[in-house]
Protein backbone atom coordinates (compact mmCIF):
# COMPACT_ATOMS: atom_id res chain seq x y z
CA UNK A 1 -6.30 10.21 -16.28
CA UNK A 2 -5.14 9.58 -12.66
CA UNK A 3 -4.06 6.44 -12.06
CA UNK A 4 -5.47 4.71 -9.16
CA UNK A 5 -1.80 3.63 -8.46
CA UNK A 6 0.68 4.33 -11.22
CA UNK A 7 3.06 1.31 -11.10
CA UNK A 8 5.66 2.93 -14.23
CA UNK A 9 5.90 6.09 -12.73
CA UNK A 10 7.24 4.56 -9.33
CA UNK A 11 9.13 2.15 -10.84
CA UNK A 12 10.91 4.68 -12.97
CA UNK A 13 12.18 7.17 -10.14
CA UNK A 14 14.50 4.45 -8.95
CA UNK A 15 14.94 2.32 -12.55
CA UNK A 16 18.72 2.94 -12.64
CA UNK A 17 19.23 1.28 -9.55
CA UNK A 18 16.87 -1.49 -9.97
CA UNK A 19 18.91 -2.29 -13.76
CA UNK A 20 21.82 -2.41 -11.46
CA UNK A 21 20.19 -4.64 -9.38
CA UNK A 22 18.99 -6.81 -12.18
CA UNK A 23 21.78 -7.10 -13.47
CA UNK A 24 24.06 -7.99 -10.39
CA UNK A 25 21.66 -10.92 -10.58
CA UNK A 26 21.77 -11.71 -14.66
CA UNK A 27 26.00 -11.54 -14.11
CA UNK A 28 25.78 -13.91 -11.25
CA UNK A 29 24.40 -16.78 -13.33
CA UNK A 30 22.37 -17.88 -9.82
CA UNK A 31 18.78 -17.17 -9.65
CA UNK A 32 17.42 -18.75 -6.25
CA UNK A 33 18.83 -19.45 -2.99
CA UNK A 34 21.40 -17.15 -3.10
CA UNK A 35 23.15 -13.98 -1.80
CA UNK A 36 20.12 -11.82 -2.58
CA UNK A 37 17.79 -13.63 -0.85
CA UNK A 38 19.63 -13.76 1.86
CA UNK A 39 20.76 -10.18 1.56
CA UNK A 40 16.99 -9.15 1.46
CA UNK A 41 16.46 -11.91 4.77
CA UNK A 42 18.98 -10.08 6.79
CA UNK A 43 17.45 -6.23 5.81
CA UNK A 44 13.64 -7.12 6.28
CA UNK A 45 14.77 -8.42 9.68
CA UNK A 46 16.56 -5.41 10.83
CA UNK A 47 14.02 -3.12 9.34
CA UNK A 48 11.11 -5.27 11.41
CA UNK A 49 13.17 -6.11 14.66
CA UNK A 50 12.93 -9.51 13.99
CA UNK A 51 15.36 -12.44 14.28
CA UNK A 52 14.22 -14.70 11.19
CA UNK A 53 12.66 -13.63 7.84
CA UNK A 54 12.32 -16.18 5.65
CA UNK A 55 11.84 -15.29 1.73
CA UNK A 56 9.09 -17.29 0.02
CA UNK A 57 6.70 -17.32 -3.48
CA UNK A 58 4.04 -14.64 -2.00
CA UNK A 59 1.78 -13.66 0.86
CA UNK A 60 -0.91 -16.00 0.35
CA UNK A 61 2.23 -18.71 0.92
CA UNK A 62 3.62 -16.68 3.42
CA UNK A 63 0.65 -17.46 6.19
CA UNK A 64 0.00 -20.74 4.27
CA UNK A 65 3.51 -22.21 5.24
CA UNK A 66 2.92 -20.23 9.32
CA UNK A 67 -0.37 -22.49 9.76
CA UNK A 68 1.78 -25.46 8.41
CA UNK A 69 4.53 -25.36 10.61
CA UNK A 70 2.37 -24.92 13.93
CA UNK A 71 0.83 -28.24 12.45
CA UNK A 72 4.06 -30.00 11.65
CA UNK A 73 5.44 -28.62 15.36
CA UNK A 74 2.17 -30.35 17.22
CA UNK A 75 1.04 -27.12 18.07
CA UNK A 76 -2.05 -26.98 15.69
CA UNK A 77 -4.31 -29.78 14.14
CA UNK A 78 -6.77 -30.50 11.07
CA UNK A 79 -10.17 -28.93 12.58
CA UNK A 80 -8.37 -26.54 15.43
CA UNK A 81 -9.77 -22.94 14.83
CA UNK A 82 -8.51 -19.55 13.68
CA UNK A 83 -10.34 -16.64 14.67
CA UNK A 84 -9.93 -14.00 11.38
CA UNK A 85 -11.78 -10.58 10.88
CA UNK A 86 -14.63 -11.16 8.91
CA UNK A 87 -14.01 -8.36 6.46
CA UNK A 88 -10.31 -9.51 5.22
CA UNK A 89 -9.24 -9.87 1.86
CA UNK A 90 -9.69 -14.10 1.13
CA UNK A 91 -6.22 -14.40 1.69
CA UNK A 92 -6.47 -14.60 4.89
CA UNK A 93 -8.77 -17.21 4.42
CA UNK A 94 -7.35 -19.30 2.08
CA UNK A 95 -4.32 -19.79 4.38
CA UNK A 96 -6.60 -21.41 7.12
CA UNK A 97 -9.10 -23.61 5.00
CA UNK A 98 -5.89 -24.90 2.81
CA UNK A 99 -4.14 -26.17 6.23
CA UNK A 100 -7.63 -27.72 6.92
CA UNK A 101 -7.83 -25.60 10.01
CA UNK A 102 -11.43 -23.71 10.78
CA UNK A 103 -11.74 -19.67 10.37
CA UNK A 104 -14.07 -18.15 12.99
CA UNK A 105 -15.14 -14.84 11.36
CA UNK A 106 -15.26 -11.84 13.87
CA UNK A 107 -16.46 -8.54 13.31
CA UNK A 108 -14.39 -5.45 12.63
CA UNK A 109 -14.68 -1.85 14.15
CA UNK A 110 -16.16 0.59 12.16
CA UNK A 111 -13.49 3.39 12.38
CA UNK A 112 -10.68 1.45 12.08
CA UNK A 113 -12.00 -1.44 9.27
CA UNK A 114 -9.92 -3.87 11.98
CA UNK A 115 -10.56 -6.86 13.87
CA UNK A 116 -12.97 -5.57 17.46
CA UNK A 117 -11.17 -6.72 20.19
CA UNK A 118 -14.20 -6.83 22.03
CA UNK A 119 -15.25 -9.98 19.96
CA UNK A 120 -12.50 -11.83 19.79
CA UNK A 121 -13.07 -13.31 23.34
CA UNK A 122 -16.48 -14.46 22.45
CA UNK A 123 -15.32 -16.38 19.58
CA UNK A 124 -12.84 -18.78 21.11
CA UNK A 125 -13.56 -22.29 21.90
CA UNK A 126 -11.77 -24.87 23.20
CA UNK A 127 -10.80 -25.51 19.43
CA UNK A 128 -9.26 -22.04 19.13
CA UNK A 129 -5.37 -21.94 18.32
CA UNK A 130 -4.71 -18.41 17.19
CA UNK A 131 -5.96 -15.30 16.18
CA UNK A 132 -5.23 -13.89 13.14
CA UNK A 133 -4.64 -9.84 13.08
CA UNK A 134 -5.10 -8.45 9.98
CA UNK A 135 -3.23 -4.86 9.26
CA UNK A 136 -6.23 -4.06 6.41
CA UNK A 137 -5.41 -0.80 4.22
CA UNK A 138 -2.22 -0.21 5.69
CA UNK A 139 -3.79 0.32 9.13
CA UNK A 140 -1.97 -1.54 12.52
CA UNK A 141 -4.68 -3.94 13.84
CA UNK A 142 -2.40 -5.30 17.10
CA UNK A 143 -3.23 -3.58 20.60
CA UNK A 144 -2.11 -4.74 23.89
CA UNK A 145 -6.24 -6.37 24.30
CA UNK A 146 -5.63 -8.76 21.67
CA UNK A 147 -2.27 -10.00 22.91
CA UNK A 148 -3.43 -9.98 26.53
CA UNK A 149 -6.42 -12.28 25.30
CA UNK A 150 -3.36 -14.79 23.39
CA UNK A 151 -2.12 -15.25 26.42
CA UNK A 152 -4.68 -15.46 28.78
CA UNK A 153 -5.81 -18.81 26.42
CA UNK A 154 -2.41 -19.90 25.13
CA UNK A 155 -3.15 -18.75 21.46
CA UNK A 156 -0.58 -18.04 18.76
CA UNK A 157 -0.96 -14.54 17.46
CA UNK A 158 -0.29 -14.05 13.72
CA UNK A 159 -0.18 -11.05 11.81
CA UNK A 160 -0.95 -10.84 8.39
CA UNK A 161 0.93 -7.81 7.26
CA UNK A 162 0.48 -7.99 3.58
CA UNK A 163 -0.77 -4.33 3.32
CA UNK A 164 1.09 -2.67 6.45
CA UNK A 165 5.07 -2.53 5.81
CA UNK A 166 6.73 -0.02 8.00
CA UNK A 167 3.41 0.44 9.91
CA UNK A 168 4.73 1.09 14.07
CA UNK A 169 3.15 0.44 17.01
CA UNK A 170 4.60 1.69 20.49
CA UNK A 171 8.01 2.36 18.46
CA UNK A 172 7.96 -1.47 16.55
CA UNK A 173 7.28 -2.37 13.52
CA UNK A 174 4.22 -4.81 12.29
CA UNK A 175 5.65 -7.58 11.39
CA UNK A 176 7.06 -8.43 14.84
CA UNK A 177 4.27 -7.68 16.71
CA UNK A 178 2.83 -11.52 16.67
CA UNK A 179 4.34 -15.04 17.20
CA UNK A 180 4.71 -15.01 13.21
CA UNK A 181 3.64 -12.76 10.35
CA UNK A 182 2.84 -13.34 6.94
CA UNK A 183 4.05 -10.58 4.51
CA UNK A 184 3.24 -9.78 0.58
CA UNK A 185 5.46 -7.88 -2.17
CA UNK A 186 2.81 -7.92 -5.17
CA UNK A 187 3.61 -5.16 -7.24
CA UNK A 188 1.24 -3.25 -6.06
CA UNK A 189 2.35 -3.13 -2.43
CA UNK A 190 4.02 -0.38 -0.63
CA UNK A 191 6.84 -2.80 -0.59
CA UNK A 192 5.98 -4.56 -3.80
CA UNK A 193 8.81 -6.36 -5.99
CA UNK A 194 8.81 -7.01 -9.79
CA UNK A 195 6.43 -9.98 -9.22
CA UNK A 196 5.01 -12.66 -6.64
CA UNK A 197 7.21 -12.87 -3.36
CA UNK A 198 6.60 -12.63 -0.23
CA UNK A 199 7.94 -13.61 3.47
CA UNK A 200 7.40 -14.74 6.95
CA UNK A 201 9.17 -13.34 9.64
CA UNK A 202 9.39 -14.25 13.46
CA UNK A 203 11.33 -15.08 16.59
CA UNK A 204 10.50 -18.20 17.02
CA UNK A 205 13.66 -20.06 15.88
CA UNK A 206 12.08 -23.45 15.23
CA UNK A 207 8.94 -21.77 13.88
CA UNK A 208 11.68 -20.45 10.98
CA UNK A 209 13.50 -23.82 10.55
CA UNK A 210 10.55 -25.58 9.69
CA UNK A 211 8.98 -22.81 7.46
CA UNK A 212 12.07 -22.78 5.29
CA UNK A 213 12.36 -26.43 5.04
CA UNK A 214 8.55 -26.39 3.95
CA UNK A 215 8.55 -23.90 1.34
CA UNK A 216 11.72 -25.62 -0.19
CA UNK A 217 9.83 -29.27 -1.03
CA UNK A 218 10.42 -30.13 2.83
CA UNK A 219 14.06 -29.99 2.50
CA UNK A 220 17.35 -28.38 3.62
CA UNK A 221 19.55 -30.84 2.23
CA UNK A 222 19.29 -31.32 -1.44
CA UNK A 223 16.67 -34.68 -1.85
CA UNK A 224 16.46 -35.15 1.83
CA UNK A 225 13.36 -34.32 2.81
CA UNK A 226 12.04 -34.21 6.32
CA UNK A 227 8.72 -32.92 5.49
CA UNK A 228 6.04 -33.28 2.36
CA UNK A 229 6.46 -29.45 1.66
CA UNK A 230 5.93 -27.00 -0.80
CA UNK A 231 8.10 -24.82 -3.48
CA UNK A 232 7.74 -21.27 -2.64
CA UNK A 233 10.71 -19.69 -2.58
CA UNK A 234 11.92 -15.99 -3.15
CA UNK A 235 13.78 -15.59 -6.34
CA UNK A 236 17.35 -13.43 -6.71
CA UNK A 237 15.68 -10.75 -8.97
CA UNK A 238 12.45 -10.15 -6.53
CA UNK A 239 15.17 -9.97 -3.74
CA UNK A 240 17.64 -7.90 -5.19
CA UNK A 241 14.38 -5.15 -6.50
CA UNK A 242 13.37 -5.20 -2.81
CA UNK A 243 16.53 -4.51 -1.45
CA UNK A 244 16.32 -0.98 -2.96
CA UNK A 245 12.74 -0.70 -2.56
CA UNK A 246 13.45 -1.24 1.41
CA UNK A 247 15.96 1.65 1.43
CA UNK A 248 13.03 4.06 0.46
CA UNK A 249 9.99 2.52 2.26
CA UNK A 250 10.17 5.04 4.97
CA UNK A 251 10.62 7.49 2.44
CA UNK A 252 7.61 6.46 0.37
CA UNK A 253 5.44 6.01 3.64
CA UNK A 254 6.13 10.03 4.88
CA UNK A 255 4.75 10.99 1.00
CA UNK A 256 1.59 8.24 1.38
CA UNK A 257 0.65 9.99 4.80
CA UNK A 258 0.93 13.26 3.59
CA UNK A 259 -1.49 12.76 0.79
CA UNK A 260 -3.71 11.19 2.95
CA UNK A 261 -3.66 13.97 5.64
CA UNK A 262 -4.08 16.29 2.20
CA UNK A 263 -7.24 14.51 1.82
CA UNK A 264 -8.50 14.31 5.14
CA UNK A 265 -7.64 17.83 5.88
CA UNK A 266 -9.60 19.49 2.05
CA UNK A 267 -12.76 16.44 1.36
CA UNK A 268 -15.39 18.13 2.48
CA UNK A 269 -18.56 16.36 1.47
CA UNK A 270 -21.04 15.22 3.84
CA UNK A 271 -21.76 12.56 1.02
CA UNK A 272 -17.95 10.80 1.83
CA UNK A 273 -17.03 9.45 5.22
CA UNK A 274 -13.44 9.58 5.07
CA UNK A 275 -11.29 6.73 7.21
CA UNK A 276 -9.81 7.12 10.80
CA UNK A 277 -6.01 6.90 11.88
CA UNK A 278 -6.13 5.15 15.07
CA UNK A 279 -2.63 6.70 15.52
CA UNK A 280 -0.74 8.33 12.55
CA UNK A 281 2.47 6.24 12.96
CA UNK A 282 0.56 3.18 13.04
CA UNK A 283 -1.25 3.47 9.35
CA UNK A 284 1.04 3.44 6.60
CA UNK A 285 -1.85 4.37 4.03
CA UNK A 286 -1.79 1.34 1.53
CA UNK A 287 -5.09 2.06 0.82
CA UNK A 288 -7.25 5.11 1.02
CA UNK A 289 -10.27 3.54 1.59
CA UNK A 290 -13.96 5.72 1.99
CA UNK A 291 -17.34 4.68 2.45
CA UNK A 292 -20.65 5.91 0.82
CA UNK A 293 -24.31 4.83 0.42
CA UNK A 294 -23.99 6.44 -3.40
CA UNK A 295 -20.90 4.26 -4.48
CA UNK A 296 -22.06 3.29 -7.61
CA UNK A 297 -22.85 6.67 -8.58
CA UNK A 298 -19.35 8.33 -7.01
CA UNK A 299 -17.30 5.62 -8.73
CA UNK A 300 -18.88 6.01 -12.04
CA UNK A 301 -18.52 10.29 -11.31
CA UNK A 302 -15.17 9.91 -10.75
CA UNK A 303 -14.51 7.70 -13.66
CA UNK A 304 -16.27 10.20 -16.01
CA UNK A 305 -13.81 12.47 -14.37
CA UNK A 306 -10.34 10.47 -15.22
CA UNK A 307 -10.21 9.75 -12.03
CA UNK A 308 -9.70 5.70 -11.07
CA UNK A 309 -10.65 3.92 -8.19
CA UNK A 310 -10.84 0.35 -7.17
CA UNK A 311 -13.12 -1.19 -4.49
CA UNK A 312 -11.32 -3.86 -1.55
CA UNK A 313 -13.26 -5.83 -1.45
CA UNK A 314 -16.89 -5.88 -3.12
CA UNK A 315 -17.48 -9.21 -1.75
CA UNK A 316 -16.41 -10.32 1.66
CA UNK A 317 -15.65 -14.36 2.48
CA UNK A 318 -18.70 -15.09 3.96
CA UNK A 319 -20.51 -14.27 0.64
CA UNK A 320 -18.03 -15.86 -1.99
CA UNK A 321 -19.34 -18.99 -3.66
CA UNK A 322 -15.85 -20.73 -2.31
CA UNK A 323 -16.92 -20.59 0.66
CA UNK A 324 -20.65 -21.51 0.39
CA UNK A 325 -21.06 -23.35 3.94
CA UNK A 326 -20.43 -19.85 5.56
CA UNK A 327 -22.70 -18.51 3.06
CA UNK A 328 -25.60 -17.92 5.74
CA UNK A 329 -23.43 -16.54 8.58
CA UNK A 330 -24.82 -12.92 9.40
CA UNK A 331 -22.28 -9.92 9.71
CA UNK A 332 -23.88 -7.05 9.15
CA UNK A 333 -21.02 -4.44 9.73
CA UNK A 334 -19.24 -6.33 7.32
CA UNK A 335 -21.70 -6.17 4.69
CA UNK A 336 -21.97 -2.68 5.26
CA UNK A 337 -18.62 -1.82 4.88
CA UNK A 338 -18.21 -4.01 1.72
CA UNK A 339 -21.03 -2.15 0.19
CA UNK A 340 -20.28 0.69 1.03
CA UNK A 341 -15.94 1.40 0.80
CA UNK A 342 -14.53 2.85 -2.25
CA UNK A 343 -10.64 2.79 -2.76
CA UNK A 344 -9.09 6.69 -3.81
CA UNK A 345 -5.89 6.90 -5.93
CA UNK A 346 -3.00 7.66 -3.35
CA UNK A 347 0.50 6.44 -3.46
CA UNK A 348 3.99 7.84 -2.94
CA UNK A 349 4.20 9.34 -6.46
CA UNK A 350 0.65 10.92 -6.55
CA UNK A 351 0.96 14.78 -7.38
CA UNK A 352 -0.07 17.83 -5.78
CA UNK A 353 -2.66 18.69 -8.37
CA UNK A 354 -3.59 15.16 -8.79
CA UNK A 355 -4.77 15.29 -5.14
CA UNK A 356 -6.48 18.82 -5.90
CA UNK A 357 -8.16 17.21 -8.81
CA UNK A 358 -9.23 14.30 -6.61
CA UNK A 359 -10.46 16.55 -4.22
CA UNK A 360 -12.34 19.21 -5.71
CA UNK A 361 -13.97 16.78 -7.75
CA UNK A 362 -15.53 14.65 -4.83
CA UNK A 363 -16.58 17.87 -3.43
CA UNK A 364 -18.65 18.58 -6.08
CA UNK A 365 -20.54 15.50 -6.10
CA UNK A 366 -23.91 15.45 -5.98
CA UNK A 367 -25.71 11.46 -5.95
């Protein structure tokens, strides 16, 4: 069977150092708060060019505790509006309708499965507070349109760079692109930890204050609290995993492109529209994502095959019963793409003649 992403077997190429790790933390007796979290801070925000990086419980919290801050700083208010591409994961989502703020939905492009910058002008009202970039399937969303549209209307850009670690634009990283970015490290992630974690990072030195005060109950005194917050904090043992995980991200992101150009370069079948690089240093291939009318029928071929795949995301937020008052909202590209994408195994353990397997048996499908 090929794994659609074999967790173990990328774990295990690195498992002496991450028992080292581990254990640094088990001997320390201290478990949050401490030198590895801080450790971690100070290496994320070298490896992104940022100034702040602030460890918390996951991604999802990550651009939760963004959208709270702008509201705590007077910058945002209950009702102001987020514009969000309408075929992210509900993440994105989530973050927005939790603060009480309003998602607009905008269409993405077709090649790139990213926000259109042609429609994000469209969308803003006099409501509008930010735009929310979205780096879906590993694949940089930010170009010098979108920004110029920020600050032509005083917007905060924010990335959400859950799937898009050590993706560059123009020689920086994502992650530093915005006014703030929201960041996971599931497990599955090309930086993924041992668990939940996840961070925000920025430059914005009062944006950071008030995050980390938030995500620890409101506080940065012990039982003083300035602000009704949250707990989502970073634990030592995520922290001190992802410090060795960062040392081979580039690593692992040279491997992901490779098999991705492998599959670029060998499927052949008119049946499989394979995805665009906008530019090659700007996707770090989280997800190898392709798009057929015959989806049901490839996925089940390639199943019958040994061959796993996953689909992001069958349904998109407009269609999810949380979200029934967007429900009739019409966007058809999005639809299309949801029922249409289909997720290949790829990752930076993937073998040579797992990728020939993959390959030669798409090209002999037939729907």
């Amino acid at each position: 069977m090929i794994k659609f992403l074999d967790i173990q077997k990328i774990t295990q190429k690195n498992a002496d150092e991450f028992k080292q790790a581990v254990g640094r933390v088990i001997d320390s007796g201290w478990f949050l708060l401490g030198d590895e979290v801080r450790s971690f801070e100070d290496n994320f925000s070298a490896f992104c060019g940022v100034k702040h990086t602030i460890g918390v419980g996951n991604g999802l919290d990550a651009l939760r505790l963004i959208l709270r801050a702008y509201i705590e700083m007077g910058i945002m208010a209950y009702g102001d509006e987020v514009v969000v591409p309408a075929n992210t994961y509900i993440a994105s989502i989530l973050a927005i309708t939790e603060n009480r703020l309003r998602p607009v939905l905008v269409e993405p492009e077709l090649d790139s499965y990213n926000i259109d910058a042609d429609k994000i002008e469209a969308a803003i009202t006099p409501k509008t507070k930010a735009v929310m970039i979205v780096h879906l399937y590993g694949q940089c969303a930010y170009n010098e349109k979108i920004q110029t549209i920020c600050n032509k209307y005083n917007l905060k850009l924010i990335e959400d760079n859950a799937q898009a670690q050590g993706a560059i634009y123009n020689g920086r990283y994502t992650g530093c692109l915005g006014d703030a970015a929201g960041t996971s490290f599931y497990p599955g992630k090309n930086l993924g930890a041992f668990g939940d974690a996840g961070a925000v990072t920025t430059d914005d030195p009062n944006l950071a204050d008030v995050v980390r005060k938030l995500s620890n109950y409101g506080s940065s005194v012990k039982y003083v609290n300035e602000y009704a917050g949250l707990n989502s904090r970073m634990d030592e043992i995520q922290a001190a995993v992802l410090n060795v995980k960062l040392k081979y991200l580039n690593e692992d992101t040279r491997k992901r492109r490779a098999a991705s150009h492998f599959y670029r370069q060998n499927i052949l079948n008119s049946e499989v529209m394979l995805p665009t690089a906008i530019n090659e240093e700007g996707h770090v291939w989280h997800l190898f994502v392709v798009r057929t009318k015959s989806r049901t029928k490839l996925q089940q071929y390639l199943s019958d095959n040994d061959i796993q795949t996953i689909i992001h995301y069958p349904i998109p937020p407009h269609k999810q019963k949380a979200y029934c008052a967007l429900n009739c909202l019409n966007f058809p590209l999005t639809d299309k793409i949801h029922n249409e994408i289909l997720s290949l195994p790829i990752s930076p353990v993937i073998a040579d003649y797992e990728l020939d397997q993959v390959v030669s048996t798409i090209n002999r499908f037939k729907p």
